[in-house]
N, C-alpha and C. Protein backbone atom coordinates (compact mmCIF):
# COMPACT_ATOMS: atom_id res chain seq x y z
N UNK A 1 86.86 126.47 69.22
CA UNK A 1 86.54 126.01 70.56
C UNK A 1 86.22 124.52 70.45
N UNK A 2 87.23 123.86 71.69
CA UNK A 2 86.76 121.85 71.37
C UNK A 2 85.54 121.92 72.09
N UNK A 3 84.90 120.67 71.90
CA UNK A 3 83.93 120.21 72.51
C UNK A 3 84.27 120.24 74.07
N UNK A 4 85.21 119.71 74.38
CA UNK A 4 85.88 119.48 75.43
C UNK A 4 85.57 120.69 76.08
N UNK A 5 86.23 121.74 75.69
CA UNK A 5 86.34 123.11 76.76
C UNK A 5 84.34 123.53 76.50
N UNK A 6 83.95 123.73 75.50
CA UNK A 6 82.43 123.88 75.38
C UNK A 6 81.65 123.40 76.72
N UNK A 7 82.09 121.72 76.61
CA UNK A 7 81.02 121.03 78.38
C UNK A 7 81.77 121.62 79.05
N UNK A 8 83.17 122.04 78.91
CA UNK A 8 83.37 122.44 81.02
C UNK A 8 82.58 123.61 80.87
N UNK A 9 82.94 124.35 80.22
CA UNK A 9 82.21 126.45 80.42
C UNK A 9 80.26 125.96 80.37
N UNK A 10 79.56 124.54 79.86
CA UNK A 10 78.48 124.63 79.92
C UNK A 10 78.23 123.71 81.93
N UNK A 11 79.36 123.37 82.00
CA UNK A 11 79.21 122.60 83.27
C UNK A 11 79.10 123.50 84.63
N UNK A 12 79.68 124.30 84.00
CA UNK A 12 79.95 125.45 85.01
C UNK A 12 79.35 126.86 85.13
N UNK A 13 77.88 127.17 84.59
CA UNK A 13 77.86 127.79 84.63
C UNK A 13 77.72 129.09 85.73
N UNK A 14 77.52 130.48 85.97
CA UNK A 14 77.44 131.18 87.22
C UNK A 14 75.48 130.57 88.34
N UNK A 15 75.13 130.06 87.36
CA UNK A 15 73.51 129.95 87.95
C UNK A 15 73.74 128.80 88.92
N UNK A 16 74.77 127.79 88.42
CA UNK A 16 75.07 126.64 88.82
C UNK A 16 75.10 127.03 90.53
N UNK A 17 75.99 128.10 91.08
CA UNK A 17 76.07 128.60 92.28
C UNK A 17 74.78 128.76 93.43
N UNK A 18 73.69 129.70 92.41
CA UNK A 18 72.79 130.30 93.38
C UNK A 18 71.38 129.48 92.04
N UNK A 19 71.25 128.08 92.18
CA UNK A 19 70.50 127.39 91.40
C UNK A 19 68.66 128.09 91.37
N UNK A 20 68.64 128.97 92.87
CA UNK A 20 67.33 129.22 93.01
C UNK A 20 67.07 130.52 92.49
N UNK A 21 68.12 131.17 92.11
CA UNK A 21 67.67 132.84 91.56
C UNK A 21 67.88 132.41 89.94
N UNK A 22 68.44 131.36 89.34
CA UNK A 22 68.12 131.21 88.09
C UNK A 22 67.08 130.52 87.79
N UNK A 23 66.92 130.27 88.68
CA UNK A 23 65.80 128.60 88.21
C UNK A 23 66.22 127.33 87.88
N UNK A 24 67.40 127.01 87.83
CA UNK A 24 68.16 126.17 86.43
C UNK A 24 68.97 124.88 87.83
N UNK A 25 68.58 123.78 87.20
CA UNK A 25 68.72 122.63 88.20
C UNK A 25 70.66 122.77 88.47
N UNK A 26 70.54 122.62 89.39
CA UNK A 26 72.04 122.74 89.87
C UNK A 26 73.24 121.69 89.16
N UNK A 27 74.45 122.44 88.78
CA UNK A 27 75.15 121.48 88.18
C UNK A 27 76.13 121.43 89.21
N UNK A 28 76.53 121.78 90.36
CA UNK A 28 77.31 121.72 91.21
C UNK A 28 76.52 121.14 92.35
N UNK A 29 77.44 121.62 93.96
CA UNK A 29 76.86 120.88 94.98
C UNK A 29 75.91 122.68 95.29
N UNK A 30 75.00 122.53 95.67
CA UNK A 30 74.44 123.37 96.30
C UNK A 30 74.97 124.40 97.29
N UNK A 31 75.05 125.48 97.46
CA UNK A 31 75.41 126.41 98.37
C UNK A 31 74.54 127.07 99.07
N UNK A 32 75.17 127.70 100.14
CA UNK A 32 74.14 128.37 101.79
C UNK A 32 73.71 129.30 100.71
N UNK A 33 72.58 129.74 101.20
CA UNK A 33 71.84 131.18 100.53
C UNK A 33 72.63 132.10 101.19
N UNK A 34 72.58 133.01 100.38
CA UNK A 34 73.05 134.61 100.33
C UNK A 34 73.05 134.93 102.47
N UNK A 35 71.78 134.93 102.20
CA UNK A 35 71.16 135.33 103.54
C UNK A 35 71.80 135.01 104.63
N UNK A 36 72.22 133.33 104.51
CA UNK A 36 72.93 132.86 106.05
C UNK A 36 74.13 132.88 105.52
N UNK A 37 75.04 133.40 104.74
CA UNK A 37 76.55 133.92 104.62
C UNK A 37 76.64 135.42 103.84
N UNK A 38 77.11 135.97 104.69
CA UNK A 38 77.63 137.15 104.75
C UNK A 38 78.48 137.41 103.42
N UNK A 39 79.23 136.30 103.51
CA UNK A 39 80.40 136.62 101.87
C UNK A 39 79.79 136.36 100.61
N UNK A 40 79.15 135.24 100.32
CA UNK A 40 78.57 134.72 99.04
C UNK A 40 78.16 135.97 98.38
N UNK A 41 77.07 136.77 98.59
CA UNK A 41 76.36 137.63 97.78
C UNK A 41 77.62 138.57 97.32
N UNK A 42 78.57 138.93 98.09
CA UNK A 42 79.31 140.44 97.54
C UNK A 42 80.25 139.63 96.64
N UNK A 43 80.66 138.44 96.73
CA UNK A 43 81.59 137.87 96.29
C UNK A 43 80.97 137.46 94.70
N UNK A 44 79.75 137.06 94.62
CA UNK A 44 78.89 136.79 93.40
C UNK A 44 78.81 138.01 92.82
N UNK A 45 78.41 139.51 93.42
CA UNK A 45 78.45 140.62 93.10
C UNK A 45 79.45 140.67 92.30
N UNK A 46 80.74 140.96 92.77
CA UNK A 46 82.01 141.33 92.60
C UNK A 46 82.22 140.60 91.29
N UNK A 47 82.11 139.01 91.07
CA UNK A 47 82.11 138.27 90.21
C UNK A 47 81.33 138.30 89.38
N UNK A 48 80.09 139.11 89.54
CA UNK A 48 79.52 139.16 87.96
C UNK A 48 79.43 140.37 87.56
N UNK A 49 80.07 141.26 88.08
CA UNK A 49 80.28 142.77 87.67
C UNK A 49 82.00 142.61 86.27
N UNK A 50 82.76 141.85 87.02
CA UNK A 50 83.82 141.24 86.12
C UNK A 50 82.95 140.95 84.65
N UNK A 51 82.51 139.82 85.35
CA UNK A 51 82.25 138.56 84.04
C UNK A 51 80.89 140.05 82.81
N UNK A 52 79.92 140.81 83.72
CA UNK A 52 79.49 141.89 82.81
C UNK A 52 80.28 142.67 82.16
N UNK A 53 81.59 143.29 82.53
CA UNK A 53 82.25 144.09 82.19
C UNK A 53 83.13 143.34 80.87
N UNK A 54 83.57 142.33 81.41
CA UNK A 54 84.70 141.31 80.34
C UNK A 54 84.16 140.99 78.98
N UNK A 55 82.57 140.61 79.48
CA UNK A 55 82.37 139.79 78.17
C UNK A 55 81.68 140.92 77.24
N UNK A 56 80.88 142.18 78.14
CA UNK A 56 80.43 143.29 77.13
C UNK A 56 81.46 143.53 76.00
N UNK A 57 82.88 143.82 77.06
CA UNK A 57 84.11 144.66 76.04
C UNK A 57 84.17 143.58 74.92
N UNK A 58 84.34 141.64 75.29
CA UNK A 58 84.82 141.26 74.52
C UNK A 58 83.62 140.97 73.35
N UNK A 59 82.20 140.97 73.11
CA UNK A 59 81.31 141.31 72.56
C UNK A 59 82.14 141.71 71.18
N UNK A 60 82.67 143.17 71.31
CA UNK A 60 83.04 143.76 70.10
C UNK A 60 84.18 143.29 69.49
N UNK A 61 84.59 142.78 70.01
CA UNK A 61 85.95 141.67 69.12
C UNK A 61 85.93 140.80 68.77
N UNK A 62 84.64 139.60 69.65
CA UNK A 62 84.69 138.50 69.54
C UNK A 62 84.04 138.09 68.15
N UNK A 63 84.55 136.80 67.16
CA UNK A 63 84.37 136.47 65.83
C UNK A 63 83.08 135.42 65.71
N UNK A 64 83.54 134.44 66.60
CA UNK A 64 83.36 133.14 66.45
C UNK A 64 81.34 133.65 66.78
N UNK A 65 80.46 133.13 65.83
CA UNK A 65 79.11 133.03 66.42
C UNK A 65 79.06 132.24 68.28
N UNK A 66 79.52 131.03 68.58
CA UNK A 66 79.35 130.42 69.29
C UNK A 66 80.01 131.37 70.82
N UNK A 67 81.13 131.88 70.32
CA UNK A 67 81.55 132.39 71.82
C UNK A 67 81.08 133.86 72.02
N UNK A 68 80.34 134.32 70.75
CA UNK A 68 79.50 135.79 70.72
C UNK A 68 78.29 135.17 71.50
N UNK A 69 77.39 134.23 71.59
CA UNK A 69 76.78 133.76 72.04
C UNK A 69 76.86 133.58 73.52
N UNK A 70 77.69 132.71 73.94
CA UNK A 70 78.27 132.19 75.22
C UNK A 70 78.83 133.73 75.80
N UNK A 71 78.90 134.79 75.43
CA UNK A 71 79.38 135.76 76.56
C UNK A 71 77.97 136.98 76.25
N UNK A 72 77.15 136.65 75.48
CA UNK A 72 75.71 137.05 76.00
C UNK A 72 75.14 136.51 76.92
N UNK A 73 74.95 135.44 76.74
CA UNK A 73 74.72 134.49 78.30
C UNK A 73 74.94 134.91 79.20
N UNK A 74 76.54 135.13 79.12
CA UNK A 74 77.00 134.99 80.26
C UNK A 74 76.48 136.40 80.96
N UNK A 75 76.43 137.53 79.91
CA UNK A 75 75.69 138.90 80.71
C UNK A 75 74.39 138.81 80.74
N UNK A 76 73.62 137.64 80.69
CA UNK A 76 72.17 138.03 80.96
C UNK A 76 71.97 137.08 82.08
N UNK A 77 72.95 136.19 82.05
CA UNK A 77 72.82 135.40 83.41
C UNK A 77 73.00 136.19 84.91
N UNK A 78 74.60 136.86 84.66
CA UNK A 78 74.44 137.33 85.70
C UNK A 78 73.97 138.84 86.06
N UNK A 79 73.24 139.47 84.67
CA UNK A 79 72.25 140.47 84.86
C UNK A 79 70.90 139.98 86.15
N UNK A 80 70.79 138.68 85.63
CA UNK A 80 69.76 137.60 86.20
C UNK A 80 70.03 138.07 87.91
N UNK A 81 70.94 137.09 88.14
CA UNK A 81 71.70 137.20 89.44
C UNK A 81 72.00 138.14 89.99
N UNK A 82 72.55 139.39 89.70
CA UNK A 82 72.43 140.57 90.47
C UNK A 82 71.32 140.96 90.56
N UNK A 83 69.89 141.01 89.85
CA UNK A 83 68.74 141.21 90.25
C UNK A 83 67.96 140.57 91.22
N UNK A 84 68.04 139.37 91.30
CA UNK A 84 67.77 138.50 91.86
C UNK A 84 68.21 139.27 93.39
N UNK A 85 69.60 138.71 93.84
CA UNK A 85 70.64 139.27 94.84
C UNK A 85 69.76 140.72 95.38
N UNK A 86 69.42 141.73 94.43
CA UNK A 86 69.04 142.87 95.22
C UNK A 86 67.57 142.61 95.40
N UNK A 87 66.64 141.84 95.02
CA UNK A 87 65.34 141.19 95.44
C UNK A 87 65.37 140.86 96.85
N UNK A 88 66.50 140.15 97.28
CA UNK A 88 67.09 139.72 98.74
C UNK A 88 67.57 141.02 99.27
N UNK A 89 67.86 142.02 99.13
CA UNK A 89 68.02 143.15 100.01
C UNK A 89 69.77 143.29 99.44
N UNK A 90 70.78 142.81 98.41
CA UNK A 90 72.46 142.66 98.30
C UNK A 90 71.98 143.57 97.21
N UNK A 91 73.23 144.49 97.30
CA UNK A 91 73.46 145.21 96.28
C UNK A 91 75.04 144.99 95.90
N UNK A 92 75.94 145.78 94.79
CA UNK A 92 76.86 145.67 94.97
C UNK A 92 77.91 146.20 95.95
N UNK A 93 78.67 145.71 96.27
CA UNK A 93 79.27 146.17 97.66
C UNK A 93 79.83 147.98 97.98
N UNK A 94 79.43 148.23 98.77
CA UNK A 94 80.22 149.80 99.22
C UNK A 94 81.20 149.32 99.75
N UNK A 95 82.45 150.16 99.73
CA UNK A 95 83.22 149.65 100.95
C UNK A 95 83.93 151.19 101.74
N UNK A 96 84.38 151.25 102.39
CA UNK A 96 84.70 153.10 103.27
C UNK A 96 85.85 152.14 103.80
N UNK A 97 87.05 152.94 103.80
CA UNK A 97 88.16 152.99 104.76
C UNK A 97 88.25 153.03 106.08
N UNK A 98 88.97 152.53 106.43
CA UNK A 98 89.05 152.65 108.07
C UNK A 98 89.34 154.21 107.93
N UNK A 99 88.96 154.83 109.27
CA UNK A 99 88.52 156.48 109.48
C UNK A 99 87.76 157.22 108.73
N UNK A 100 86.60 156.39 107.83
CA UNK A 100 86.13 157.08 107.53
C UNK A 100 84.50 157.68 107.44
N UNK A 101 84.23 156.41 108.54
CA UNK A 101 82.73 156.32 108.86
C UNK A 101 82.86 156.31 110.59
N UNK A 102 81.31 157.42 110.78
CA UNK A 102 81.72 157.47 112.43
C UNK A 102 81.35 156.31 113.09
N UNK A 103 81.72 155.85 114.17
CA UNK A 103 81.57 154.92 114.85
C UNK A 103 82.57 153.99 114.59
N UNK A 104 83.24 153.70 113.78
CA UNK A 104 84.25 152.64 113.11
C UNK A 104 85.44 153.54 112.55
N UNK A 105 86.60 154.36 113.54
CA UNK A 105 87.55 154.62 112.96
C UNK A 105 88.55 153.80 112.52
N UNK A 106 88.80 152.32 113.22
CA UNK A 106 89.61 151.85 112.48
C UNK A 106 89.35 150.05 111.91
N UNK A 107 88.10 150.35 111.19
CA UNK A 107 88.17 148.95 110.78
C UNK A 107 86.89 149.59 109.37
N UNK A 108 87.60 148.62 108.55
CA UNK A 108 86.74 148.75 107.01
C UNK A 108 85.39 148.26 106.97
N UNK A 109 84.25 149.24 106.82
CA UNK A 109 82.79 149.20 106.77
C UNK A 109 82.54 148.74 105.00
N UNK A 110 81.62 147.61 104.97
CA UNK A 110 81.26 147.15 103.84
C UNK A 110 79.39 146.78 103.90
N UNK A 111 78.88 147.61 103.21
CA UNK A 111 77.67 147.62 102.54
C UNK A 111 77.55 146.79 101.42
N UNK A 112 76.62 145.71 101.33
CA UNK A 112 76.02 145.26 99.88
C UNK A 112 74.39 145.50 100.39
N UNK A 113 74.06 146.44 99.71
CA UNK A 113 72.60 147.23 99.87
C UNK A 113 72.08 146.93 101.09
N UNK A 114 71.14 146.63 101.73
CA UNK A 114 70.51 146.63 103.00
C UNK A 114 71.15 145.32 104.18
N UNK A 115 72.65 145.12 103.80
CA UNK A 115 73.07 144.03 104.50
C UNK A 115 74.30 144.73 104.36
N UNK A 116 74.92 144.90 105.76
CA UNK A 116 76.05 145.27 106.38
C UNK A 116 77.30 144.06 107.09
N UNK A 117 78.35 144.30 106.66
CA UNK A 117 79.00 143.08 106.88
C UNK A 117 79.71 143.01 108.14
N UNK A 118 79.90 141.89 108.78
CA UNK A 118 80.68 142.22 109.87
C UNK A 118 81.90 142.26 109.87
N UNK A 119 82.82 143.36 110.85
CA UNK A 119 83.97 144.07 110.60
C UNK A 119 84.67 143.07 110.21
N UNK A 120 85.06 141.74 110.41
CA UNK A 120 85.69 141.18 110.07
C UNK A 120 86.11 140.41 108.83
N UNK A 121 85.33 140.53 108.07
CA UNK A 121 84.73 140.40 107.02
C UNK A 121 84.81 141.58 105.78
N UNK A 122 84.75 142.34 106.18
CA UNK A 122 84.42 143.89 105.23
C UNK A 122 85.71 143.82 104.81
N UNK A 123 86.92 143.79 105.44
CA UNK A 123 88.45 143.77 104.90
C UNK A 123 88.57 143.10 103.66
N UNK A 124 87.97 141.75 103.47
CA UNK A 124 88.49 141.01 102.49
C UNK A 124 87.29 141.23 101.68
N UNK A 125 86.05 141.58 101.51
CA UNK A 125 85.40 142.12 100.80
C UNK A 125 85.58 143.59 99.79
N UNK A 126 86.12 144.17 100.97
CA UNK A 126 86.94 145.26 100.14
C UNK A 126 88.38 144.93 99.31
N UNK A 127 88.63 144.35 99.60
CA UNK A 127 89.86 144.10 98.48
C UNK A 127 89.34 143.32 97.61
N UNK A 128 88.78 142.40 97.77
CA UNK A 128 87.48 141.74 96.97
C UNK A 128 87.34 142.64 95.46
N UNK A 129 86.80 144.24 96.36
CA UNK A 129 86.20 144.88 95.68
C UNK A 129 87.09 145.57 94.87
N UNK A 130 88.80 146.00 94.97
CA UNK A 130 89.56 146.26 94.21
C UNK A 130 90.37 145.44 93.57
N UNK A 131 90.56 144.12 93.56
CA UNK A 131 91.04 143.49 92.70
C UNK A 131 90.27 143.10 91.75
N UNK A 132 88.82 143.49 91.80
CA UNK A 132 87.82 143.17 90.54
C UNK A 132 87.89 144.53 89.62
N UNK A 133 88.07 146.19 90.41
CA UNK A 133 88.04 146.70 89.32
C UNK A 133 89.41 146.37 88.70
N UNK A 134 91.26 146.40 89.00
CA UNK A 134 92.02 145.65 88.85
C UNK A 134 92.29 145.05 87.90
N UNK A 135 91.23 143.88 87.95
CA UNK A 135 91.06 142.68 87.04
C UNK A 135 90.49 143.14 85.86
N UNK A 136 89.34 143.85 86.01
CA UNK A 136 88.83 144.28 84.63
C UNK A 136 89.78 145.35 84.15
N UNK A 137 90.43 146.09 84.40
CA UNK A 137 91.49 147.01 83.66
C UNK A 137 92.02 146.36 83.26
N UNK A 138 92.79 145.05 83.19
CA UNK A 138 94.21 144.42 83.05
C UNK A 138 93.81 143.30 81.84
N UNK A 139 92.51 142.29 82.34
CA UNK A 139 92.04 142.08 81.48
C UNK A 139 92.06 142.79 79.63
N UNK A 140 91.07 144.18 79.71
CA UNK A 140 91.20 144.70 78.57
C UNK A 140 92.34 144.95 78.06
N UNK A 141 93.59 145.40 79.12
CA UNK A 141 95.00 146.05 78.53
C UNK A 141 95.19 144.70 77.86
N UNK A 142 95.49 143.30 78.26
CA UNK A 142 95.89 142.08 77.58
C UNK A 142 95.25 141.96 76.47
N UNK A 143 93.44 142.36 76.42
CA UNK A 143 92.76 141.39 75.43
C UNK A 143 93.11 142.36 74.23
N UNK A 144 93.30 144.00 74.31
CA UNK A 144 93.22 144.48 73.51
C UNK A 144 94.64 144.20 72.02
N UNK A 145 95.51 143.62 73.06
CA UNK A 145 96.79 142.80 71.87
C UNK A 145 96.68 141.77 71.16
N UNK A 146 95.25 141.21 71.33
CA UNK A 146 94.62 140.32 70.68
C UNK A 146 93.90 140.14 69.34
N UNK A 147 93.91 139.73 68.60
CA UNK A 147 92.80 139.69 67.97
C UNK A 147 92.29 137.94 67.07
N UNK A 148 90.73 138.25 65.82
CA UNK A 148 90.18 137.07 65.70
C UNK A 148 90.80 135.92 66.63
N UNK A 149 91.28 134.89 66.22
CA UNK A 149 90.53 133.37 67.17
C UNK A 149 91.26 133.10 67.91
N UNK A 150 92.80 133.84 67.87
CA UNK A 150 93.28 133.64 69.45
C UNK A 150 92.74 134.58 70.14
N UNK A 151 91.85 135.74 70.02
CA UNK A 151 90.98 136.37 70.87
C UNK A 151 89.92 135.77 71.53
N UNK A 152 89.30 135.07 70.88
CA UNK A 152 87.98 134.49 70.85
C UNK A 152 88.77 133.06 71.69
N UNK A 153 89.94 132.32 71.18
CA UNK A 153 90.46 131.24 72.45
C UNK A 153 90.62 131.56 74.00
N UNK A 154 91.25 132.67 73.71
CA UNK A 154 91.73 133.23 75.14
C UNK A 154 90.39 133.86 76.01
N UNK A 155 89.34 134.11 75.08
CA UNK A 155 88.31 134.90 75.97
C UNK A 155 87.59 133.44 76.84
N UNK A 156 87.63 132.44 75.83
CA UNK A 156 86.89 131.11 75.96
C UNK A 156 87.72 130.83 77.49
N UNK A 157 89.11 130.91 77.09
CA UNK A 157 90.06 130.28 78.37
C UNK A 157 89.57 130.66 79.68
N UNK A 158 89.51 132.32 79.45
CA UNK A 158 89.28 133.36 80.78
C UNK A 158 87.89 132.79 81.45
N UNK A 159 86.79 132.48 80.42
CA UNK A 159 85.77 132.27 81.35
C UNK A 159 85.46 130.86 82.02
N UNK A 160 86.89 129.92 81.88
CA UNK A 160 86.47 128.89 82.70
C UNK A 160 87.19 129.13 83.47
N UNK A 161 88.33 129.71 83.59
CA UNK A 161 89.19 129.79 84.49
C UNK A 161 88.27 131.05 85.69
N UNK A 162 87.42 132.03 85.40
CA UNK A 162 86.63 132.57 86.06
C UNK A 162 85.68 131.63 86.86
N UNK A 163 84.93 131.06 86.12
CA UNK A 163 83.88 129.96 86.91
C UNK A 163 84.99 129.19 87.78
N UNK A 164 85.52 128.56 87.50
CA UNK A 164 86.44 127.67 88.47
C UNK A 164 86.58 128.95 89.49
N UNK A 165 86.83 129.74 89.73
CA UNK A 165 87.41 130.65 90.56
C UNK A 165 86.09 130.80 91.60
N UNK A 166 85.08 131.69 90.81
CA UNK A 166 83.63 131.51 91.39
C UNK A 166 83.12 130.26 92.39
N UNK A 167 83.72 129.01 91.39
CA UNK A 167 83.49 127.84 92.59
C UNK A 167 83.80 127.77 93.67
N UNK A 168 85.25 127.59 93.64
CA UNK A 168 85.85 127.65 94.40
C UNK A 168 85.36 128.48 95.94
N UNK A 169 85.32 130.26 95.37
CA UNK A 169 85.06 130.69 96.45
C UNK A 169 83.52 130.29 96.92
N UNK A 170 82.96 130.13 96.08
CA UNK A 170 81.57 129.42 96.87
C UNK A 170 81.68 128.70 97.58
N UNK A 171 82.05 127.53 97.77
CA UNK A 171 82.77 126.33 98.15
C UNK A 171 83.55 127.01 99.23
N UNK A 172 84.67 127.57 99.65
CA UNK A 172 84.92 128.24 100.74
C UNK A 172 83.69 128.77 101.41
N UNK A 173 83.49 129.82 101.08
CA UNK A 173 82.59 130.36 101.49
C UNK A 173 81.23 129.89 102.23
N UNK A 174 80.65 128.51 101.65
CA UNK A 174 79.78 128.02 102.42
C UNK A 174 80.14 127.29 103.12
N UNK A 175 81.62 126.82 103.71
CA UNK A 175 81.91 126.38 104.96
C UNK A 175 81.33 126.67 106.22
N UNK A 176 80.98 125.14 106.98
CA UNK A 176 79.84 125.80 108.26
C UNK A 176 80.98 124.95 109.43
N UNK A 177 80.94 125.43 110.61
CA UNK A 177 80.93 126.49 110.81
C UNK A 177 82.34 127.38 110.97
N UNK A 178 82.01 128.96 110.28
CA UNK A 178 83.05 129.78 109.63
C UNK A 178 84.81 129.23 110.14
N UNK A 179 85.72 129.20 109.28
CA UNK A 179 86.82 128.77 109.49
C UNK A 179 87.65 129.67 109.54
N UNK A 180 89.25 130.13 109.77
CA UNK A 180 90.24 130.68 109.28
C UNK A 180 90.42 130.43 107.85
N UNK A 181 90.93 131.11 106.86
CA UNK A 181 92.04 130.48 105.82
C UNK A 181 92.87 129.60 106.06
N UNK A 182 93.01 128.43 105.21
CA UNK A 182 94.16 127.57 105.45
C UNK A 182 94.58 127.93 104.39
N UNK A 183 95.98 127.33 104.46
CA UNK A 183 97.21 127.77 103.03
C UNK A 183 96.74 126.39 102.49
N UNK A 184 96.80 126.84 101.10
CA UNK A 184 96.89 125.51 99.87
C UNK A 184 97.90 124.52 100.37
C-alpha cells in the first residue's frame, strides 16, 4: 500500500460524514444531521452494513498488518455509527413491497427504526437496500479468487472507492432544498 492511497482512505474516513457521532473533527464539508434528512441515516446504514460485512470477511485473508488494521477500524467505526444512528431513533432500514402493508397498497413503505420515510423516498431506499445485500455477495464471489497482496491491494482499492461513494451520496443527499436527480 503507497503512501499516496494510505492519506486518501485516512482522508476519507466514514466519521468524516456524521463528525458528531464520532467525535472526530471533520475532514470533509459537514452534512445535515440524520434528523432533518430523511435519506442520510438509511443510506449510512446501508453503507456501513457493506463496509461491516466486507471488511469482517476480508479480516481472514487479509496479510498485510497495516490493511488488517485499517479494516478493523473500519468495523469499529461504523459499529460506532450505527449505534450512534439508533441513539437518534435510525435503525437499519425495513423495507415492505408495494401491497404489502395496509394503508399503502401501492407504494414501498421504508422503516429505519422509529423514523418512517416518506413514500417517495422509500423506493430508492429500498433498492438502496438490495443492491447492498447484492454488493456484499459479489464482492466475496470476486475477493474469494484472490489471494495475499493482490488481495490485500484490491481490498485497499474497494475501500476508497466505497468512501468516495459514501461522499458523494452525502453530498447529494444534503442538498437543501430537496432536488430531482440530475444525470451526470
Amino acid at each position: 500500500m503507497s503512501w499516496t492511497r494510505r492519506n486518501a482512505l485516512a482522508a476519507l474516513p466514514a466519521a468524516a460524514f456524521l463528525p458528531a457521532f464520532a467525535g472526530a473533527q471533520p475532514t470533509a464539508q459537514p452534512i445535515a444531521a440524520p434528523s432533518k434528512d430523511p435519506l442520510l441515516a438509511p443510506f449510512l446504514l446501508s453503507g456501513g452494513r457493506k463496509q461491516i460485512e466486507n471488511c469482517s470477511y476480508a479480516l481472514k485473508k487479509l496479510q498485510s498488518d497495516e490493511a488488517k488494521a485499517f479494516a478493523k477500524a473500519e468495523i469499529d467505526e461504523h459499529e460506532t455509527i450505527k449505534k450512534n444512528l439508533k441513539g437518534l431513533g435510525y435503525d437499519y432500514p425495513v423495507t415492505a413491497a408495494p401491497g404489502t402493508q395496509p394503508n399503502q397498497p401501492t407504494a414501498w413503505s421504508v422503516t429505519a427504526g422509529a423514523a418512517k420515510l416518506p413514500t417517495e423516498t422509500a423506493a430508492m431506499v429500498a433498492v438502496d437496500h438490495e443492491v447492498a445485500d447484492r454488493c456484499i455477495l459479489n464482492y466475496r464471489s470476486e475477493m474469494d479468487k484472490l489471494s495475499g497482496k493482490e488481495f490485500d491491494k484490491r481490498f485497499i482499492g474497494h475501500q476508497l472507492d466505497e468512501h468516495m461513494t459514501l461522499l458523494d451520496k452525502c453530498r447529494r443527499s444534503a442538498a437543501t432544498p430537496p432536488q430531482r436527480w440530475k444525470p451526470c
